[in-house]
C-alpha atoms as a PDB file:
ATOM      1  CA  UNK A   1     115.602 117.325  99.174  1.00  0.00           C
ATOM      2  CA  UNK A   2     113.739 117.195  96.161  1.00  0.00           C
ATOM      3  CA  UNK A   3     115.580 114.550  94.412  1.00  0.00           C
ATOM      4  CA  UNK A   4     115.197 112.900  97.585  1.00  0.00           C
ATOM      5  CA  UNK A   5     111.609 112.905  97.518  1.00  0.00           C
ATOM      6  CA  UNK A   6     111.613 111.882  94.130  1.00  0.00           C
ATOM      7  CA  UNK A   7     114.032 108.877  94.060  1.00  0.00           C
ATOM      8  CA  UNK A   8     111.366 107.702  97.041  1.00  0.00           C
ATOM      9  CA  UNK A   9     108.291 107.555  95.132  1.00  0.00           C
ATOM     10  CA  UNK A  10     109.991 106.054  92.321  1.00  0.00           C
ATOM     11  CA  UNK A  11     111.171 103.220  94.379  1.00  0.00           C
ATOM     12  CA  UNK A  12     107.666 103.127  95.639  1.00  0.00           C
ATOM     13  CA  UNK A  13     106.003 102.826  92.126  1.00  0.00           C
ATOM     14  CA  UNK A  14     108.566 100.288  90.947  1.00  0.00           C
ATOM     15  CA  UNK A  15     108.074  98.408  93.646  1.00  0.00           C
ATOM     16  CA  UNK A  16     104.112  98.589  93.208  1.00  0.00           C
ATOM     17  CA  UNK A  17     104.617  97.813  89.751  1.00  0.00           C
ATOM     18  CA  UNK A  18     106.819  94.536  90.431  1.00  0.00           C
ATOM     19  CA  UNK A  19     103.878  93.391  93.545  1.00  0.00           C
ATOM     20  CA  UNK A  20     101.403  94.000  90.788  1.00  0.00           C
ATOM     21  CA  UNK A  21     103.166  92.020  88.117  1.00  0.00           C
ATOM     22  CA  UNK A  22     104.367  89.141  90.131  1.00  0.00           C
ATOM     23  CA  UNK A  23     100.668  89.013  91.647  1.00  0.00           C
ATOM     24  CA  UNK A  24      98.964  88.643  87.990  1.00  0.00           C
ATOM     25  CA  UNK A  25     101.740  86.143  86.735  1.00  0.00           C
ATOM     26  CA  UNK A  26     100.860  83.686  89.075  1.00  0.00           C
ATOM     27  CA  UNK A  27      99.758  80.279  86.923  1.00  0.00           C
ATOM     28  CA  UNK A  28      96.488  78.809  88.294  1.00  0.00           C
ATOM     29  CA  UNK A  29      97.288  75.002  88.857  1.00  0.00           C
ATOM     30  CA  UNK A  30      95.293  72.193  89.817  1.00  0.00           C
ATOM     31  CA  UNK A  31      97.023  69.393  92.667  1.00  0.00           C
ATOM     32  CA  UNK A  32      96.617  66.471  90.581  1.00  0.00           C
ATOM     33  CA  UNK A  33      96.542  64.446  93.733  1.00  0.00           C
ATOM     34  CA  UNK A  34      93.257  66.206  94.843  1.00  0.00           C
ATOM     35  CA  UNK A  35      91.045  65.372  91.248  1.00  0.00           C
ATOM     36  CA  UNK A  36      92.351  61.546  91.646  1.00  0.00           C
ATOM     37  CA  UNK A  37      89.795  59.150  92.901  1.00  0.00           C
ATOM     38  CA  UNK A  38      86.091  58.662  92.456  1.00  0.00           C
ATOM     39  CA  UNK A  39      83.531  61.528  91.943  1.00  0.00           C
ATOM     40  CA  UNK A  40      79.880  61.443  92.416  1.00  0.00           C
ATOM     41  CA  UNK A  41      77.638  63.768  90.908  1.00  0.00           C
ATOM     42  CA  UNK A  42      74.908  65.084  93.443  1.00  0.00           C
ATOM     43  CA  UNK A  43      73.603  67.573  91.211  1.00  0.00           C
ATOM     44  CA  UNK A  44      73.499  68.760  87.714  1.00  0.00           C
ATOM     45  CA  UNK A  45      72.394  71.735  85.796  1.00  0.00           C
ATOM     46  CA  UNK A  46      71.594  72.310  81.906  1.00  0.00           C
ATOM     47  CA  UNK A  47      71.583  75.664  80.954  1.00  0.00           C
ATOM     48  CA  UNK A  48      71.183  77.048  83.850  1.00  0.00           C
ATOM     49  CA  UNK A  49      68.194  74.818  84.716  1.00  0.00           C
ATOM     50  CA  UNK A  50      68.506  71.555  87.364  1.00  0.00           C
ATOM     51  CA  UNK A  51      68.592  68.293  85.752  1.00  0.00           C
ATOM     52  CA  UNK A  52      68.060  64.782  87.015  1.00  0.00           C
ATOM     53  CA  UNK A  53      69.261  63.050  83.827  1.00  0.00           C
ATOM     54  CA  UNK A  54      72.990  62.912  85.416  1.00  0.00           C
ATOM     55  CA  UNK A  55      71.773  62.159  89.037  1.00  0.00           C
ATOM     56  CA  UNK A  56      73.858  58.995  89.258  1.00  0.00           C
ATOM     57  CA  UNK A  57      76.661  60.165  87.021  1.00  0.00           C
ATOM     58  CA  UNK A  58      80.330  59.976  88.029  1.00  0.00           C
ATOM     59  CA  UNK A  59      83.768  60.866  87.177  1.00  0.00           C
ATOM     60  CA  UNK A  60      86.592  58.423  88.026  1.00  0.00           C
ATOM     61  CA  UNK A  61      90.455  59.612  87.895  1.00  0.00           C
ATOM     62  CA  UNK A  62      92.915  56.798  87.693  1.00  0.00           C
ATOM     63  CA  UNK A  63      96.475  57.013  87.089  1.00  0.00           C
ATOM     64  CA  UNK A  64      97.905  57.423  84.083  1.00  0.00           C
ATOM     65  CA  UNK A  65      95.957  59.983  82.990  1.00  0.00           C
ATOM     66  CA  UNK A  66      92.324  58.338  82.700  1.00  0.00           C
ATOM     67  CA  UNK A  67      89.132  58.938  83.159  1.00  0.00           C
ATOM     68  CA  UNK A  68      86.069  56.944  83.496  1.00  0.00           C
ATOM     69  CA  UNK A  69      82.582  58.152  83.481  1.00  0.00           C
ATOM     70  CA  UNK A  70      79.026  57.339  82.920  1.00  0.00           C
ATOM     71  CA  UNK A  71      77.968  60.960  82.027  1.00  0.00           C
ATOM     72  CA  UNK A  72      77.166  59.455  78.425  1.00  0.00           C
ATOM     73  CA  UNK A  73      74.851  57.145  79.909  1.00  0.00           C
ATOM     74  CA  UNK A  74      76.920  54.346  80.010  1.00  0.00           C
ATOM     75  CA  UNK A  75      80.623  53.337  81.394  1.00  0.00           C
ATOM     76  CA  UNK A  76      83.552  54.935  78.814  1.00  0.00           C
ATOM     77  CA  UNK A  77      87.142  55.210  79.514  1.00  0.00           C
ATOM     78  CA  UNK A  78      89.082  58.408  78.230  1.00  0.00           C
ATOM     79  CA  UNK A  79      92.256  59.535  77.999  1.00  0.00           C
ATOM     80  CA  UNK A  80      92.397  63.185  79.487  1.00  0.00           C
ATOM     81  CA  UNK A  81      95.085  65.865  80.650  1.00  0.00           C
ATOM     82  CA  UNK A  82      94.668  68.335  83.295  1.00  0.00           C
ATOM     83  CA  UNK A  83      96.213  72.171  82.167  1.00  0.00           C
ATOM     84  CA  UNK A  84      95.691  74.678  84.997  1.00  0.00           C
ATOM     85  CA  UNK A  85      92.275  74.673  85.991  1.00  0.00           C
ATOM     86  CA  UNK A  86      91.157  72.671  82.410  1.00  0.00           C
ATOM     87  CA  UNK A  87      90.715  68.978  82.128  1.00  0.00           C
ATOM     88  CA  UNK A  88      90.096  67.671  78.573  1.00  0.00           C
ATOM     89  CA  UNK A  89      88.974  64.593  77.980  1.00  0.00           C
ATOM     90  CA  UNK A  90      90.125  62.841  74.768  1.00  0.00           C
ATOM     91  CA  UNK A  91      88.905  60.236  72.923  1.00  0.00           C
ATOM     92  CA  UNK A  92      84.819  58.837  71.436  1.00  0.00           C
ATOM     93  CA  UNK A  93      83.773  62.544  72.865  1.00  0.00           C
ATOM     94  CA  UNK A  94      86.115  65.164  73.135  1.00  0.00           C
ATOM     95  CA  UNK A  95      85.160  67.437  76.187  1.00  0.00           C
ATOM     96  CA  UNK A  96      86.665  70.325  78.079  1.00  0.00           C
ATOM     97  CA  UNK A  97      85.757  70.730  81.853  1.00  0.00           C
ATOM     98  CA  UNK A  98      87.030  73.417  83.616  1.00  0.00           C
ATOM     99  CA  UNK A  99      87.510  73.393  87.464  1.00  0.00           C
ATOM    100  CA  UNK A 100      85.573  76.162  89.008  1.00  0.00           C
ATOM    101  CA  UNK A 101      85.993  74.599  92.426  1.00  0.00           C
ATOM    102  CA  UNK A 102      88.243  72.030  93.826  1.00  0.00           C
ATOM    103  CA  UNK A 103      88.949  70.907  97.432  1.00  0.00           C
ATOM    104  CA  UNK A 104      89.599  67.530  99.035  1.00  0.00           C
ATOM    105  CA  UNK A 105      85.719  66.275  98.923  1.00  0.00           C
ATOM    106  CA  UNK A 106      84.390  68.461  96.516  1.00  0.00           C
ATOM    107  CA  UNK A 107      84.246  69.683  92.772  1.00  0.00           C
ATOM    108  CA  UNK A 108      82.528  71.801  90.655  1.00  0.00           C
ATOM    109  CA  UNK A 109      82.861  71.594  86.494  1.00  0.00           C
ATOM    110  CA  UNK A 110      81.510  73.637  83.785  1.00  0.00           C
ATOM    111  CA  UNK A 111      81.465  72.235  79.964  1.00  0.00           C
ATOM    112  CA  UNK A 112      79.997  73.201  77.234  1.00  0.00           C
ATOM    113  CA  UNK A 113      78.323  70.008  75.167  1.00  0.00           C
ATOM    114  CA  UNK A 114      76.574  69.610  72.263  1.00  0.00           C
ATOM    115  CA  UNK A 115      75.892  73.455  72.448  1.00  0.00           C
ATOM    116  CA  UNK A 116      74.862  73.320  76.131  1.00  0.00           C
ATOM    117  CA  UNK A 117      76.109  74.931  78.966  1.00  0.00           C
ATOM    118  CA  UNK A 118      76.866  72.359  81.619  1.00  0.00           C
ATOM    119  CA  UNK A 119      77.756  72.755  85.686  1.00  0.00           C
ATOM    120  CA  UNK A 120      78.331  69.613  87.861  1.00  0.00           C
ATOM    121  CA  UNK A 121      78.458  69.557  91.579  1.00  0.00           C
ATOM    122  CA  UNK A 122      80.791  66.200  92.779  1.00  0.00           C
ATOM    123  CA  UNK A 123      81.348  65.228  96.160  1.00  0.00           C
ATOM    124  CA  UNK A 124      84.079  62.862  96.114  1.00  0.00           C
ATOM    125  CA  UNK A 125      83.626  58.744  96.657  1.00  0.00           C
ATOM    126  CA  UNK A 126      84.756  58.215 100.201  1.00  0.00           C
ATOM    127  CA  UNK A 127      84.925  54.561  99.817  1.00  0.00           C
ATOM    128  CA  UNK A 128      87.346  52.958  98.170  1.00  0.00           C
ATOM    129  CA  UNK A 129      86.280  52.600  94.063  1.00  0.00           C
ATOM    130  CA  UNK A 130      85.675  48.761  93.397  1.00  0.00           C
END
């Protein structure tokens, strides 16, 4: 009976342990489809602080892996790839954004640039990007 007993909670544990490891393993990826398309920023904060500098700011994510913005004040074109919930931009600026929130009409980034802490609220373009 005690054997029994035992053999139970050790199928119980191992199977807590496997739930618990195939729970944590789970890689956090971003639909692709659901960044592509034009973003608008509606608001923008520096450090923690709201800033109107980036009111009319965008992000624009076209095939082939590019992006265009105006966050640098005027229109650029980068290359960037999308890892998980990380999109880094390559090319005159290198910058990492990572995806705190991301539905069908709406995104939130964080960066970190030129030593400041960054965090953009985009609702996405629902007309068709000229």
């Amino acid at each position: 009976m005690r054997y029994e007993l035992n053999m139970v909670s050790l199928r119980h544990i191992l199977f807590f342990i496997l739930l618990v490891l195939l729970t944590s393993c789970q890689v956090d990826k971003t639909d692709h489809s659901l960044l592509q398309g034009r973003w608008n920023m509606v608001q923008a904060f520096r450090e923690g602080r709201p800033t109107t500098t980036l009111k009319d700011a965008y992000f624009e994510f076209l095939g082939d892996s590019i992006l265009k913005t105006n966050l640098l004040q005027e229109d650029l074109i980068f290359k960037y790839a999308l890892d998980g919930q990380k999109i880094s931009q390559k090319g005159q600026m290198n910058i990492d954004y990572q995806i705190l929130q991301l539905t069908k009409d709406s995104m939130q980034l964080y960066a970190r640039i030129k030593k400041y802490d960054f965090n953009f609220f985009l609702l996405k373009d629902t007309l068709e990007a000229e």
